[in-house]
Protein backbone atom coordinates (compact mmCIF):
# COMPACT_ATOMS: atom_id res chain seq x y z
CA UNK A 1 20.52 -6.10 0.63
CA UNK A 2 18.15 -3.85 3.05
CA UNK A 3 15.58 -4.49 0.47
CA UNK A 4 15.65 -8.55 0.93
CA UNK A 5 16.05 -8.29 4.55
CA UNK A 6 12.74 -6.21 4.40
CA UNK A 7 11.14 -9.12 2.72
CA UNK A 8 12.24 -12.01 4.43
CA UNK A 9 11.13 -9.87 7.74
CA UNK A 10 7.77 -9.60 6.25
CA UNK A 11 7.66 -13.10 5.14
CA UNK A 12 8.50 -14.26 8.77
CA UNK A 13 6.39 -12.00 10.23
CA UNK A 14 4.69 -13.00 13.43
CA UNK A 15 1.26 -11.17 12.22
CA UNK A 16 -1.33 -12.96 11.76
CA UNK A 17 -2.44 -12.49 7.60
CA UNK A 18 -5.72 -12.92 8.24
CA UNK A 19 -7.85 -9.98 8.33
CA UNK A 20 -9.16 -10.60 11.90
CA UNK A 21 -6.85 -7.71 12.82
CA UNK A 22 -5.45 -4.55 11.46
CA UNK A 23 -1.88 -5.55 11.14
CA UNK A 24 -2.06 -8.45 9.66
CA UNK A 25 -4.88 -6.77 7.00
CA UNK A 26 -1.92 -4.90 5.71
CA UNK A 27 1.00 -7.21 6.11
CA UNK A 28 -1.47 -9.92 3.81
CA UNK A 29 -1.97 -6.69 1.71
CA UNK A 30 1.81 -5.95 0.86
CA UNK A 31 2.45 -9.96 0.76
CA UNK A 32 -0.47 -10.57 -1.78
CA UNK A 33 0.64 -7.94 -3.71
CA UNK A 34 4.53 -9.29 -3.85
CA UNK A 35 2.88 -12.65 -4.40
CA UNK A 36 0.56 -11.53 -7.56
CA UNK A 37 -2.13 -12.94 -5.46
CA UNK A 38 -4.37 -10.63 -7.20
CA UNK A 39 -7.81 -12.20 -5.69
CA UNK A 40 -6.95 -11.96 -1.98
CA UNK A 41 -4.85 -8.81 -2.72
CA UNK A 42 -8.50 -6.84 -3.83
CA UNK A 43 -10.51 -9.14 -1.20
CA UNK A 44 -8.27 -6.90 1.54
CA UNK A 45 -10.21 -3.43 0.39
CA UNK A 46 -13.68 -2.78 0.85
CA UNK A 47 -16.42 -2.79 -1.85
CA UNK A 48 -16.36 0.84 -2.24
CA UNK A 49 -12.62 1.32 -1.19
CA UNK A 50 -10.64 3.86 -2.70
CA UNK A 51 -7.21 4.59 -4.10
CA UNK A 52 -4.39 7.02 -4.96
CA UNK A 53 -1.68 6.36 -6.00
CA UNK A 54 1.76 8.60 -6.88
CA UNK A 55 0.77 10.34 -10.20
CA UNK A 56 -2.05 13.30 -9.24
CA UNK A 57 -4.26 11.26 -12.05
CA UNK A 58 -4.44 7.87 -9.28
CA UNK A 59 -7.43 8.33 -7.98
CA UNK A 60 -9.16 5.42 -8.09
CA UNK A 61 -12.82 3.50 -6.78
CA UNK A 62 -11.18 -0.17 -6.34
CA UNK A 63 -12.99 -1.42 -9.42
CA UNK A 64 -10.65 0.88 -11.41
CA UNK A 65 -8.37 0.70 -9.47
CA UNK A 66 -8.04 -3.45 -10.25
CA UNK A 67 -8.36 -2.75 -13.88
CA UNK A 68 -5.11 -0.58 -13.29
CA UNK A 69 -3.45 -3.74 -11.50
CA UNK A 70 -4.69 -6.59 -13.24
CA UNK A 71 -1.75 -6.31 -15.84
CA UNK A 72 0.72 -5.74 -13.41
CA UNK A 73 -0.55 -9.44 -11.61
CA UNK A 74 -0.95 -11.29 -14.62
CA UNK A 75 2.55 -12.95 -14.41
CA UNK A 76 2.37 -13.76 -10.79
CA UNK A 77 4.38 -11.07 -9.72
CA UNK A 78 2.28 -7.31 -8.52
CA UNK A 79 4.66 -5.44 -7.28
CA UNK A 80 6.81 -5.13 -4.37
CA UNK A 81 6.96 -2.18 -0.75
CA UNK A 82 8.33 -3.96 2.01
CA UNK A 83 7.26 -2.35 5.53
CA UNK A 84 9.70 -0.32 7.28
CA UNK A 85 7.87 0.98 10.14
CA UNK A 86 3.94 1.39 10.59
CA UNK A 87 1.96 3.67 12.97
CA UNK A 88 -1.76 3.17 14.25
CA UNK A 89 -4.52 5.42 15.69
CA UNK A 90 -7.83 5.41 16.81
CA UNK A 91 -9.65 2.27 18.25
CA UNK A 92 -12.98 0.94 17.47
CA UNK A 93 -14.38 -0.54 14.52
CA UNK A 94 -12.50 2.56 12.18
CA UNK A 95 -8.32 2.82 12.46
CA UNK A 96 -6.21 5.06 10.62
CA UNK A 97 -2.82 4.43 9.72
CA UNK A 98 0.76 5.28 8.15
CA UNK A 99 3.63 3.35 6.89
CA UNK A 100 7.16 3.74 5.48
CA UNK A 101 7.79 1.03 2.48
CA UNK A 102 10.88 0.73 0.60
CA UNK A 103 10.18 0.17 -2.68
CA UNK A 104 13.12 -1.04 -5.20
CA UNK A 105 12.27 1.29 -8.04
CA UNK A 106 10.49 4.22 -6.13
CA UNK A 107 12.95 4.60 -2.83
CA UNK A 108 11.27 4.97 0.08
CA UNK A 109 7.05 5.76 0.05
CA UNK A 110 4.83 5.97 2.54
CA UNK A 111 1.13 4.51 2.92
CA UNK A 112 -1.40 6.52 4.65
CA UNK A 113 -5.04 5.04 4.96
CA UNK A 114 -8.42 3.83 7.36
CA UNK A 115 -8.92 0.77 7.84
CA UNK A 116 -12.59 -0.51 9.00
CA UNK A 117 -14.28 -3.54 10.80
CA UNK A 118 -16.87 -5.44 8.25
CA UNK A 119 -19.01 -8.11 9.20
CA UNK A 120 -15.91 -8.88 11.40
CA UNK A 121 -13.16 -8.83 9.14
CA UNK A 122 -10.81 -5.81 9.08
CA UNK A 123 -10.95 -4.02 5.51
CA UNK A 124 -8.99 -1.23 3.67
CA UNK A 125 -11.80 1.60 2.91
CA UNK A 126 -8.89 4.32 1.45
CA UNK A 127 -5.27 4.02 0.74
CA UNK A 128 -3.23 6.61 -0.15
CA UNK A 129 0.44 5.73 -1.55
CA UNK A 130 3.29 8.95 -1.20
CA UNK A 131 6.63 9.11 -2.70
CA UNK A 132 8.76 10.67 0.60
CA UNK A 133 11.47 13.51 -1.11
CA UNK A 134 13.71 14.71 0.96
CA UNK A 135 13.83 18.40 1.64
CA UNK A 136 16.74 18.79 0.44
CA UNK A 137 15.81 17.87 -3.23
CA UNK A 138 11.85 18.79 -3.10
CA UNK A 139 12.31 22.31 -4.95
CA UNK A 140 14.04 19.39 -7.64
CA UNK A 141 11.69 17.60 -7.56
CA UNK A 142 8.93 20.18 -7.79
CA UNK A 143 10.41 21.96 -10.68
CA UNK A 144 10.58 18.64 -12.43
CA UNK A 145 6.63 17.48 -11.46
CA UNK A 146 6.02 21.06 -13.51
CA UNK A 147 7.90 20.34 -16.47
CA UNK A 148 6.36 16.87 -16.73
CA UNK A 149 2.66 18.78 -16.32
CA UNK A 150 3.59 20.82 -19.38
């Protein structure tokens, strides 16, 4: 229930989607992705944006990086982290941010990246998606990353 109240929050947002400001960059981001809007989605990262994902392999330019997604839109749905809470620093034409999502499959995440002003519209230059794991579970979860590198 959390989860749909996350999205219908996001849906109603009163951010503007355009990418005349850093916000609403990111809100369009995590919308276009929920959406399978895979055009405006990639049109939200700069041309030589970069990537990484959860697996230590995800470390993508954004033309790979599309080639990675483009399956995942191809039914109209992308996938879906709802915004729990988002943090911003620095000022200028280059921001830097951090996020907590809630994703249905992966628990909560987190999205770390800079965000930069280009020929006036606000563009995602390096993302960087986290799974959070709690301390209390991390040697778990450590072990098991191991195993899984075997």
């Amino acid at each position: 229930m959390k989860y749909i109240i996350a999205i219908i929050f996001l849906l109603l947002s009163q951010s503007n989607w355009a990418q005349e400001d850093p916000d609403g960059l990111l809100n369009g981001l995590h919308f276009d992705a929920h959406m399978g809007n895979f055009e405006s989605y990639f049109d939200r990262y700069s041309n030589d944006a970069v990537f990484l994902g959860t697996d230590k392999t995800e470390r993508w330019t954004i033309e790979e990086f599309k080639a990675y997604a483009r399956p995942s839109f191809s039914d109209g749905h992308g996938w879906t982290y709802a915004v729990v809470e988002r943090n911003w620093e620095g000022d200028g034409n280059t921001r830097w941010f951090d996020e907590i999502l809630l994703n249905e499959k992966l628990g909560h995440c987190r999205g770390t990246g800079v965000v930069e002003l280009v020929n006036g519209e606000w563009k995602i230059s390096h993302y960087a998606l986290t799974m959070l794991v709690p301390n209390s579970i991390a040697a778990k979860v450590g072990a098991l990353t191991l195993e899984a590198d075997k």
